[in-house]
PDB file of N, CA and C in Angstrom:
ATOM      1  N   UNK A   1      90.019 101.314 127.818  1.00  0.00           N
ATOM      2  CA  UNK A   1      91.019 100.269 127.877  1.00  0.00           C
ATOM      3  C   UNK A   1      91.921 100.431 126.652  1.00  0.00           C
ATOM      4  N   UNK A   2      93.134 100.171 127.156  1.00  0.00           N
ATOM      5  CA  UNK A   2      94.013 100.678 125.799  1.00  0.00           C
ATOM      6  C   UNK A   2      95.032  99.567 125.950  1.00  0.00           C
ATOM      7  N   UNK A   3      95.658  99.076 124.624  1.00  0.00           N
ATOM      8  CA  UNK A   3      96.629  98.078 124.366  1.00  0.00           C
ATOM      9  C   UNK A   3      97.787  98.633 123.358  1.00  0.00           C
ATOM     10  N   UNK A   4      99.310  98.465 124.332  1.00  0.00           N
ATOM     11  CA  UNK A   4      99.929  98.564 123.358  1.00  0.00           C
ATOM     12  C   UNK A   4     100.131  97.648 122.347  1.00  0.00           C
ATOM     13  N   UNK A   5     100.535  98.026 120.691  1.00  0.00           N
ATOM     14  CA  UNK A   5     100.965  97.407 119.963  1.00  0.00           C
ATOM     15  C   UNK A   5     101.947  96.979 119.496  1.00  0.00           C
ATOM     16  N   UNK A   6     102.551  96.166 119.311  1.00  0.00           N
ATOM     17  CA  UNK A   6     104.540  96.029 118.642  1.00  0.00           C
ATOM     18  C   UNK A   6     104.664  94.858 118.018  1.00  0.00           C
ATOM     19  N   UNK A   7     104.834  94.453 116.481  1.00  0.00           N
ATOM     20  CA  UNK A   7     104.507  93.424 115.979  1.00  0.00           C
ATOM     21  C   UNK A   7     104.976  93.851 114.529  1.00  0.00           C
ATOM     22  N   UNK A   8     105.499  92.403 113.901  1.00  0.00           N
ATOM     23  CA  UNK A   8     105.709  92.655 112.282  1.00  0.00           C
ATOM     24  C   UNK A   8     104.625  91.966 111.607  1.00  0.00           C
ATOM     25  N   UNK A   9     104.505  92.715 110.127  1.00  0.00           N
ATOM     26  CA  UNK A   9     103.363  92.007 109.395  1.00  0.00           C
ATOM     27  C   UNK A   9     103.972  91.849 108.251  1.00  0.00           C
ATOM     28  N   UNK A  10     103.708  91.139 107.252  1.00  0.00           N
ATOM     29  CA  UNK A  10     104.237  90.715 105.951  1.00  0.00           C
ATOM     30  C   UNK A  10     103.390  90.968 105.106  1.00  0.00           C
ATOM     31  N   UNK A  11     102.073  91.252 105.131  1.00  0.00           N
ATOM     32  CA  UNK A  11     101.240  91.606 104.354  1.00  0.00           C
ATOM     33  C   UNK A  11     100.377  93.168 104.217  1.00  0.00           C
ATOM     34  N   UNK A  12     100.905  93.749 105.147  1.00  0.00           N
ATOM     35  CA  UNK A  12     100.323  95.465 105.446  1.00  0.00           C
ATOM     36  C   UNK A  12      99.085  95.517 106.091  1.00  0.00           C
ATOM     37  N   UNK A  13      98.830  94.530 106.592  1.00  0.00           N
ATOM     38  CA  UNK A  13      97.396  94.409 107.611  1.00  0.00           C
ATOM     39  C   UNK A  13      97.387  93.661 108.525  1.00  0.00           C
ATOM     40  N   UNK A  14      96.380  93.460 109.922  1.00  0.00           N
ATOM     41  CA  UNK A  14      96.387  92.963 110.791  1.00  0.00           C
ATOM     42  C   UNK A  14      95.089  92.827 110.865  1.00  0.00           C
ATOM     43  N   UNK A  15      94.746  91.274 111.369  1.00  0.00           N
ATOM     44  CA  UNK A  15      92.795  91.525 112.676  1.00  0.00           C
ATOM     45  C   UNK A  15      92.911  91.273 113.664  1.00  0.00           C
ATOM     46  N   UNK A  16      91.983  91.863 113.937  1.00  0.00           N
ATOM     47  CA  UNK A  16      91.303  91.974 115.536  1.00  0.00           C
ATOM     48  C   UNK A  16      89.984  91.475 115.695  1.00  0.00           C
ATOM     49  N   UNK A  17      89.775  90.180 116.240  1.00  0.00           N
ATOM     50  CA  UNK A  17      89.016  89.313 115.829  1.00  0.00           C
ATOM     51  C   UNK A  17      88.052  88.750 117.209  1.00  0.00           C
ATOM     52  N   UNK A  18      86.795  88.243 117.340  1.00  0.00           N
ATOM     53  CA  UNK A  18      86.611  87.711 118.434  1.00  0.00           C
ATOM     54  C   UNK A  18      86.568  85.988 118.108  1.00  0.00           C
ATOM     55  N   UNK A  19      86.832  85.422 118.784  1.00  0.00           N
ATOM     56  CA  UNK A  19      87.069  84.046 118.734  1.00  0.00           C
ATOM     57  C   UNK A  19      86.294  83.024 117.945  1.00  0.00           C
ATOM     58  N   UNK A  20      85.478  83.550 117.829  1.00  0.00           N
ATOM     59  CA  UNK A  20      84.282  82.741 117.099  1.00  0.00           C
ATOM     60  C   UNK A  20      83.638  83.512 115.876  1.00  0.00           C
ATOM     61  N   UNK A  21      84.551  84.382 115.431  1.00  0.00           N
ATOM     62  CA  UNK A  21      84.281  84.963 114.056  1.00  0.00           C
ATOM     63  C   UNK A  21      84.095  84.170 112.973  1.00  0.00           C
ATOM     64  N   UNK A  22      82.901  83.912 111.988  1.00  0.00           N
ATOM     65  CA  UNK A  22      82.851  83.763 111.113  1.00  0.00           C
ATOM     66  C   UNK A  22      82.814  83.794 110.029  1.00  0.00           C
ATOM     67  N   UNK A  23      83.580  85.615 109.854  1.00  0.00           N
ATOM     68  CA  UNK A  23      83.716  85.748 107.953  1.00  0.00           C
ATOM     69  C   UNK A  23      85.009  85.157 107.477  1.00  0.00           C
ATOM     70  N   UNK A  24      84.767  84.632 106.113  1.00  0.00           N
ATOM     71  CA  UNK A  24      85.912  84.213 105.667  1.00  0.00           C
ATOM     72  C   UNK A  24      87.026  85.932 105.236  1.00  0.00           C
ATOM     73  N   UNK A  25      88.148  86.196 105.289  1.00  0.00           N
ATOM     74  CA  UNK A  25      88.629  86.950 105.005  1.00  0.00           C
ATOM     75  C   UNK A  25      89.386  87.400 103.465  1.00  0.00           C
ATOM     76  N   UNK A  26      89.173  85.740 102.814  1.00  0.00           N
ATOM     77  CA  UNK A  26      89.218  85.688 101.477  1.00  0.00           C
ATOM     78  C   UNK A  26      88.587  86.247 100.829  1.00  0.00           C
ATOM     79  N   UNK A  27      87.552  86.059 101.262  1.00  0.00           N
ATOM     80  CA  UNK A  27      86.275  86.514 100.079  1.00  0.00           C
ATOM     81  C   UNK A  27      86.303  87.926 100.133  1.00  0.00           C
ATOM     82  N   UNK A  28      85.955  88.119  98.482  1.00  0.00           N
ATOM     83  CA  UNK A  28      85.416  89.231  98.030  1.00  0.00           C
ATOM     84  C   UNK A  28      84.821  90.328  98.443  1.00  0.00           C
ATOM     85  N   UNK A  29      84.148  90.214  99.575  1.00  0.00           N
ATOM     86  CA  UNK A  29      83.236  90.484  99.744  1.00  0.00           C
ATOM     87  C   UNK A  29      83.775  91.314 100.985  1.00  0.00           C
ATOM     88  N   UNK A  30      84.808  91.212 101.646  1.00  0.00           N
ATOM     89  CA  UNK A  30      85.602  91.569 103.196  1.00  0.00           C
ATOM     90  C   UNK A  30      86.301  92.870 102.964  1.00  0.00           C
ATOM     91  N   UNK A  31      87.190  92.524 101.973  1.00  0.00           N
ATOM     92  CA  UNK A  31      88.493  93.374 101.608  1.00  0.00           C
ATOM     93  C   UNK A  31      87.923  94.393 100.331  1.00  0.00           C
ATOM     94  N   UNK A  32      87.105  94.912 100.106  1.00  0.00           N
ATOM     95  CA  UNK A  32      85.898  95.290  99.157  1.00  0.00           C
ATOM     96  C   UNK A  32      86.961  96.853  98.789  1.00  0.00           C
ATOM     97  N   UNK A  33      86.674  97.431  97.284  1.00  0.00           N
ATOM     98  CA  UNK A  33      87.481  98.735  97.301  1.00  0.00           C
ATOM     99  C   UNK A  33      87.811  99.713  98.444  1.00  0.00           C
ATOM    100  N   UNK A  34      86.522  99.687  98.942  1.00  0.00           N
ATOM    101  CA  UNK A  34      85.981 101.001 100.107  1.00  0.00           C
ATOM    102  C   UNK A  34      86.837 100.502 101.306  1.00  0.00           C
ATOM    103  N   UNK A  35      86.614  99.160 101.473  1.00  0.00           N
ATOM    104  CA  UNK A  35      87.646  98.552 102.805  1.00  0.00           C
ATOM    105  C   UNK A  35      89.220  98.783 102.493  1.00  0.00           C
ATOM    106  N   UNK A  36      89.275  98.958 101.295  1.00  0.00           N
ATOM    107  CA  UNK A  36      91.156  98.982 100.838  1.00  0.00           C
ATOM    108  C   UNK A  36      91.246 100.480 101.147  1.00  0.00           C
ATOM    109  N   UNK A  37      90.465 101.123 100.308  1.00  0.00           N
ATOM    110  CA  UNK A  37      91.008 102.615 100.666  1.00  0.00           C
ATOM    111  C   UNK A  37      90.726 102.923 102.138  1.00  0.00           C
ATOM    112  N   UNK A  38      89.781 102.710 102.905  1.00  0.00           N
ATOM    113  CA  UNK A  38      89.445 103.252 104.238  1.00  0.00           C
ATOM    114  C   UNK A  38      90.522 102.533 105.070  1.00  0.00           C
ATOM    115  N   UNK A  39      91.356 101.349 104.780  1.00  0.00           N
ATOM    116  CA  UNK A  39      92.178 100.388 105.217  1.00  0.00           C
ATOM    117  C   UNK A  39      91.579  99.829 106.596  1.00  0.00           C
ATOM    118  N   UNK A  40      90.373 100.031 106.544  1.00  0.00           N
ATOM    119  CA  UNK A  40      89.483  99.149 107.329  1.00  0.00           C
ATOM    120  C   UNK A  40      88.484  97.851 106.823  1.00  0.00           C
ATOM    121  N   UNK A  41      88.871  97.069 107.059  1.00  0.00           N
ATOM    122  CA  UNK A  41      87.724  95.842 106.335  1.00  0.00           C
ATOM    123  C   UNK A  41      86.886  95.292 107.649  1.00  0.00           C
ATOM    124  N   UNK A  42      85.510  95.197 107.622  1.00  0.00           N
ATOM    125  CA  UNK A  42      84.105  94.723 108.908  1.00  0.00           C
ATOM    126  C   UNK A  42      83.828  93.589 107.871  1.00  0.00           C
ATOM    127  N   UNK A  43      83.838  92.396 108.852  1.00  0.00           N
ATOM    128  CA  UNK A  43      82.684  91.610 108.711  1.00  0.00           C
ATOM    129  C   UNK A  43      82.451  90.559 110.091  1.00  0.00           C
ATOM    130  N   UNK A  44      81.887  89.538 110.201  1.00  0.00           N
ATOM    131  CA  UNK A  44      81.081  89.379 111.074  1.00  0.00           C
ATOM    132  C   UNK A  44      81.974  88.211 112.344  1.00  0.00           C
ATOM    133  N   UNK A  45      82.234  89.625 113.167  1.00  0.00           N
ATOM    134  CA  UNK A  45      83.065  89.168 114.642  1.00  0.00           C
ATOM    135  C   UNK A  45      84.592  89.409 114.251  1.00  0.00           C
ATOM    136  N   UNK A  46      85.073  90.400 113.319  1.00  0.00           N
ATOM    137  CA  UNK A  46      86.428  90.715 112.760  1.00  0.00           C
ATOM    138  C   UNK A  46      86.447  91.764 112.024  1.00  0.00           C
ATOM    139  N   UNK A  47      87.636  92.712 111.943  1.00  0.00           N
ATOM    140  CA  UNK A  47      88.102  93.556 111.442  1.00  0.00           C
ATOM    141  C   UNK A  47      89.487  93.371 111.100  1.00  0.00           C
ATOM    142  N   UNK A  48      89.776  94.126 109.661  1.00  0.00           N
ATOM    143  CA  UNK A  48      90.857  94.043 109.088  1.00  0.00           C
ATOM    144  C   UNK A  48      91.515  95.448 109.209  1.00  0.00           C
ATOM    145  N   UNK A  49      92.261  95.472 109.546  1.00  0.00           N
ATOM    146  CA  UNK A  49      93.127  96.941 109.375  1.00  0.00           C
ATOM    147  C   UNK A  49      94.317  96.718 108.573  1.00  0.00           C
ATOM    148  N   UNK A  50      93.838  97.812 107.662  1.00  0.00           N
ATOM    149  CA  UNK A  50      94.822  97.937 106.583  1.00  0.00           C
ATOM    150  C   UNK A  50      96.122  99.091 107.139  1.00  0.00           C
ATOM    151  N   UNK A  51      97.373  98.573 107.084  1.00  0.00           N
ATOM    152  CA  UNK A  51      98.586  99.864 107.658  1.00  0.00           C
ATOM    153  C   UNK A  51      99.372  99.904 106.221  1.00  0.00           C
ATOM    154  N   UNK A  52     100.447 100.831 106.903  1.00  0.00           N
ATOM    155  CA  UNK A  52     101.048 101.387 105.288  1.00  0.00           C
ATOM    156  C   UNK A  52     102.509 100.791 105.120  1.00  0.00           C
ATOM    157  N   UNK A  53     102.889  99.920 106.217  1.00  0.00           N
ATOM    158  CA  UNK A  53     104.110  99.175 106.147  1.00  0.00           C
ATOM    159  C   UNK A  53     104.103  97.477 106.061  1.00  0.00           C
ATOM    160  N   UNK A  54     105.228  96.751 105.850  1.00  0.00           N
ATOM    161  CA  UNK A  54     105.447  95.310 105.564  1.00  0.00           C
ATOM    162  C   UNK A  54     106.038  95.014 106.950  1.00  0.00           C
ATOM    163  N   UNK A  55     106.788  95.706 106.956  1.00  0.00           N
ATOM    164  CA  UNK A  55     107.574  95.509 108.818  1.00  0.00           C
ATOM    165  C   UNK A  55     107.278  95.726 110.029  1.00  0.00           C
ATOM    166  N   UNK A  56     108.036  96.410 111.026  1.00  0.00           N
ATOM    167  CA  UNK A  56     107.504  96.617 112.161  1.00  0.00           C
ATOM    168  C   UNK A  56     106.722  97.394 112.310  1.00  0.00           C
ATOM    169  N   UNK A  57     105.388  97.225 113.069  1.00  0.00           N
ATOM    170  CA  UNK A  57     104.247  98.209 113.592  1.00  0.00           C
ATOM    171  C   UNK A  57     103.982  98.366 115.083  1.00  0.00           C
ATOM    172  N   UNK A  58     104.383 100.075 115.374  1.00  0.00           N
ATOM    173  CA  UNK A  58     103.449 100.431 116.799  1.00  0.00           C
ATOM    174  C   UNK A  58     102.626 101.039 116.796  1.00  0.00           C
ATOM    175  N   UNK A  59     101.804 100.527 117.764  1.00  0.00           N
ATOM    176  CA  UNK A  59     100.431 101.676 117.971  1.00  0.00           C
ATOM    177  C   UNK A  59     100.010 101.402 119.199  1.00  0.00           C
ATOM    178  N   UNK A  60      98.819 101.979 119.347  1.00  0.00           N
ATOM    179  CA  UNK A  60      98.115 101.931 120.370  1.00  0.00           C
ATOM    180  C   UNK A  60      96.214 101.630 120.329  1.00  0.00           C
ATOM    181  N   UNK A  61      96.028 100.720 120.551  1.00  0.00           N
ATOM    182  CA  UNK A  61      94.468  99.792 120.493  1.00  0.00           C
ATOM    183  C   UNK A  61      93.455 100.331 121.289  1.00  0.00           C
ATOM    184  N   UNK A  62      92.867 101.383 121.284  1.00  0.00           N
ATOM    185  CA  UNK A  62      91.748 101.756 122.617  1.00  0.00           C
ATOM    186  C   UNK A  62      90.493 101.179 122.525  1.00  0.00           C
ATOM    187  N   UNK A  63      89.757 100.724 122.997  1.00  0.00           N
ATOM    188  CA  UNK A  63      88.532 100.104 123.385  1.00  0.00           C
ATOM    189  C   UNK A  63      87.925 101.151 124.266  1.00  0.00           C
ATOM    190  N   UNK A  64      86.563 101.215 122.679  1.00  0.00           N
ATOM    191  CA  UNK A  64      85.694 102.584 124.372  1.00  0.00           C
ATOM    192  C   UNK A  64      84.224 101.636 124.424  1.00  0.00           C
ATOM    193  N   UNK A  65      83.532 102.139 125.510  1.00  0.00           N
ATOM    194  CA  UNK A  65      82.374 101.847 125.658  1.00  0.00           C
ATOM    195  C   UNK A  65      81.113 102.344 125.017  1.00  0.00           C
ATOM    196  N   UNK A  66      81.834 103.586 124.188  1.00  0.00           N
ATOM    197  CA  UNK A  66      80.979 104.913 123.977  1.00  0.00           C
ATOM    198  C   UNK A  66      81.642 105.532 122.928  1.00  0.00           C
ATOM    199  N   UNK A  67      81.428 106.690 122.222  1.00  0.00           N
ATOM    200  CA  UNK A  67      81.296 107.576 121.377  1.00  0.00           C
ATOM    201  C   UNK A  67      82.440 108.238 121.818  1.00  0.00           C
ATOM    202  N   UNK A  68      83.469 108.615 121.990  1.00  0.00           N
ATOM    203  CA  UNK A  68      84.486 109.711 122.403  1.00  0.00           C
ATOM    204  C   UNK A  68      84.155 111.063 121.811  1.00  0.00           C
ATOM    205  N   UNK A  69      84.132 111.958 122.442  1.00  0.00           N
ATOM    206  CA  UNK A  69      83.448 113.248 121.852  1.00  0.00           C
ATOM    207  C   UNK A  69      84.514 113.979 121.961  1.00  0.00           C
ATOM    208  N   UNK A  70      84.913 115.047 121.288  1.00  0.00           N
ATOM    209  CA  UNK A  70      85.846 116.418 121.475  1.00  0.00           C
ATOM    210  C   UNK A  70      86.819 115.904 120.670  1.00  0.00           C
ATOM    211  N   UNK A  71      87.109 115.131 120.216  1.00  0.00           N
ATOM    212  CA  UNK A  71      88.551 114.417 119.509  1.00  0.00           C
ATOM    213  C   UNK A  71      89.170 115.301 118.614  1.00  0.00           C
ATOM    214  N   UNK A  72      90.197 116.190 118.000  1.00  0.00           N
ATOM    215  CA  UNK A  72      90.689 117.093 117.378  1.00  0.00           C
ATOM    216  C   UNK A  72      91.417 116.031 116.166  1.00  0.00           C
ATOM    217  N   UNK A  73      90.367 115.563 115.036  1.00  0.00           N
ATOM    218  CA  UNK A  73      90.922 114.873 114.212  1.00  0.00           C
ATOM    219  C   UNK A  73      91.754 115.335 113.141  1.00  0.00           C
ATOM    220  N   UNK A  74      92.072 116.635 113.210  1.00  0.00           N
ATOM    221  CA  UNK A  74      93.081 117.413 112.607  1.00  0.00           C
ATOM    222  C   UNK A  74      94.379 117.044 113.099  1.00  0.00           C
ATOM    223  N   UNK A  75      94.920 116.029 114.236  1.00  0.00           N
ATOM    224  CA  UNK A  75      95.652 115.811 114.534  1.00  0.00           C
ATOM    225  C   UNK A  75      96.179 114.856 114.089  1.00  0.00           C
ATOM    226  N   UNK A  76      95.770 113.915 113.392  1.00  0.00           N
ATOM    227  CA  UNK A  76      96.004 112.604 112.509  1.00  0.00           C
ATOM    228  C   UNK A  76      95.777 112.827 110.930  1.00  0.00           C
ATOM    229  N   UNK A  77      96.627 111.696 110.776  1.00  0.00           N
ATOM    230  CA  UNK A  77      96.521 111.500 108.862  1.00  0.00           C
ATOM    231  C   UNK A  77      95.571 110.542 108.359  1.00  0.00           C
ATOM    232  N   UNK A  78      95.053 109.993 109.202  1.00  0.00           N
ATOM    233  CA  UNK A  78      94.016 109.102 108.657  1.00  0.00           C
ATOM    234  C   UNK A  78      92.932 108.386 109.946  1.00  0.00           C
ATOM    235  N   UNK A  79      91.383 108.517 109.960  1.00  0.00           N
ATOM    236  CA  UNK A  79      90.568 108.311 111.051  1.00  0.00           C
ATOM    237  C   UNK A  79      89.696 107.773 110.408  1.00  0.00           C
ATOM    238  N   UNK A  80      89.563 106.157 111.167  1.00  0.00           N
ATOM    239  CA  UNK A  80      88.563 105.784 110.298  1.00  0.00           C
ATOM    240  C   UNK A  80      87.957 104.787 111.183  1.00  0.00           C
ATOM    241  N   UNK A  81      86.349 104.461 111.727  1.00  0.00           N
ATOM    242  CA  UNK A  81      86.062 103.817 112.638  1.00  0.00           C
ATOM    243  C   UNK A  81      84.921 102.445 112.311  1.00  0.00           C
ATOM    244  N   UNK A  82      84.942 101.663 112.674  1.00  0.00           N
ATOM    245  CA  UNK A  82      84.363 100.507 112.960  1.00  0.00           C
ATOM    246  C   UNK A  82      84.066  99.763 113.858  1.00  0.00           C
ATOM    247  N   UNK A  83      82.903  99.319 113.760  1.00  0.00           N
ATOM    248  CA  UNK A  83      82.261  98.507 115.130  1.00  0.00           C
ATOM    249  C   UNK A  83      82.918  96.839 114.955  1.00  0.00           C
ATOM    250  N   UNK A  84      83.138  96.052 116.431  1.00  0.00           N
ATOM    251  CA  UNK A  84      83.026  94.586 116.383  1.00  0.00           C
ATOM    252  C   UNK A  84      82.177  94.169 117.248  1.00  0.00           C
ATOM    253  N   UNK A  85      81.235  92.868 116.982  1.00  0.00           N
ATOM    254  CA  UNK A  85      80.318  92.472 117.632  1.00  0.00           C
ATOM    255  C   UNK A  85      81.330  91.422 118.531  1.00  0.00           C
ATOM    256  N   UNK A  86      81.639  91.498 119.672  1.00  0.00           N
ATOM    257  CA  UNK A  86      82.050  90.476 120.367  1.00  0.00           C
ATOM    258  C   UNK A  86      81.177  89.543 121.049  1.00  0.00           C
TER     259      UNK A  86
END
């Protein structure tokens, strides 16, 4: 399942969240060094994605069921993965 993206941000990040997430995104504890540089932040029922612009962002959102195998990650500048518990 795949979603396009098209949207402005003011802060260089976006989540993707399930409805009843409960980490605070303030805390310390979310946005952690490793989450800044990987520009991925996990915590519990949410993810933070860190991007490299203030303005407009496209992409594309895939949802797998599974492991995608064969992927030629030489094709991108940056791959970085995380689970959400929905």
């Amino acid at each position: 399942m795949t979603h396009e993206l098209n949207f402005s941000t003011q802060f260089r990040q976006f989540y993707i969240a399930d409805k009843g997430y409960l980490q605070d995104t303030g805390n310390e504890g979310f946005w952690t060094i490793d989450a800044v540089d990987a520009h991925l932040a996990v915590g519990k029922g949410i993810l933070g994605v860190g991007i490299g612009c203030y303005g407009p962002f496209k992409g594309v959102l895939s949802i797998l069921a599974s492991k995608r195998n064969g992927i030629d990650y030489n094709r991108y500048d940056h791959v970085v993965e995380g689970g959400l518990d929905v």
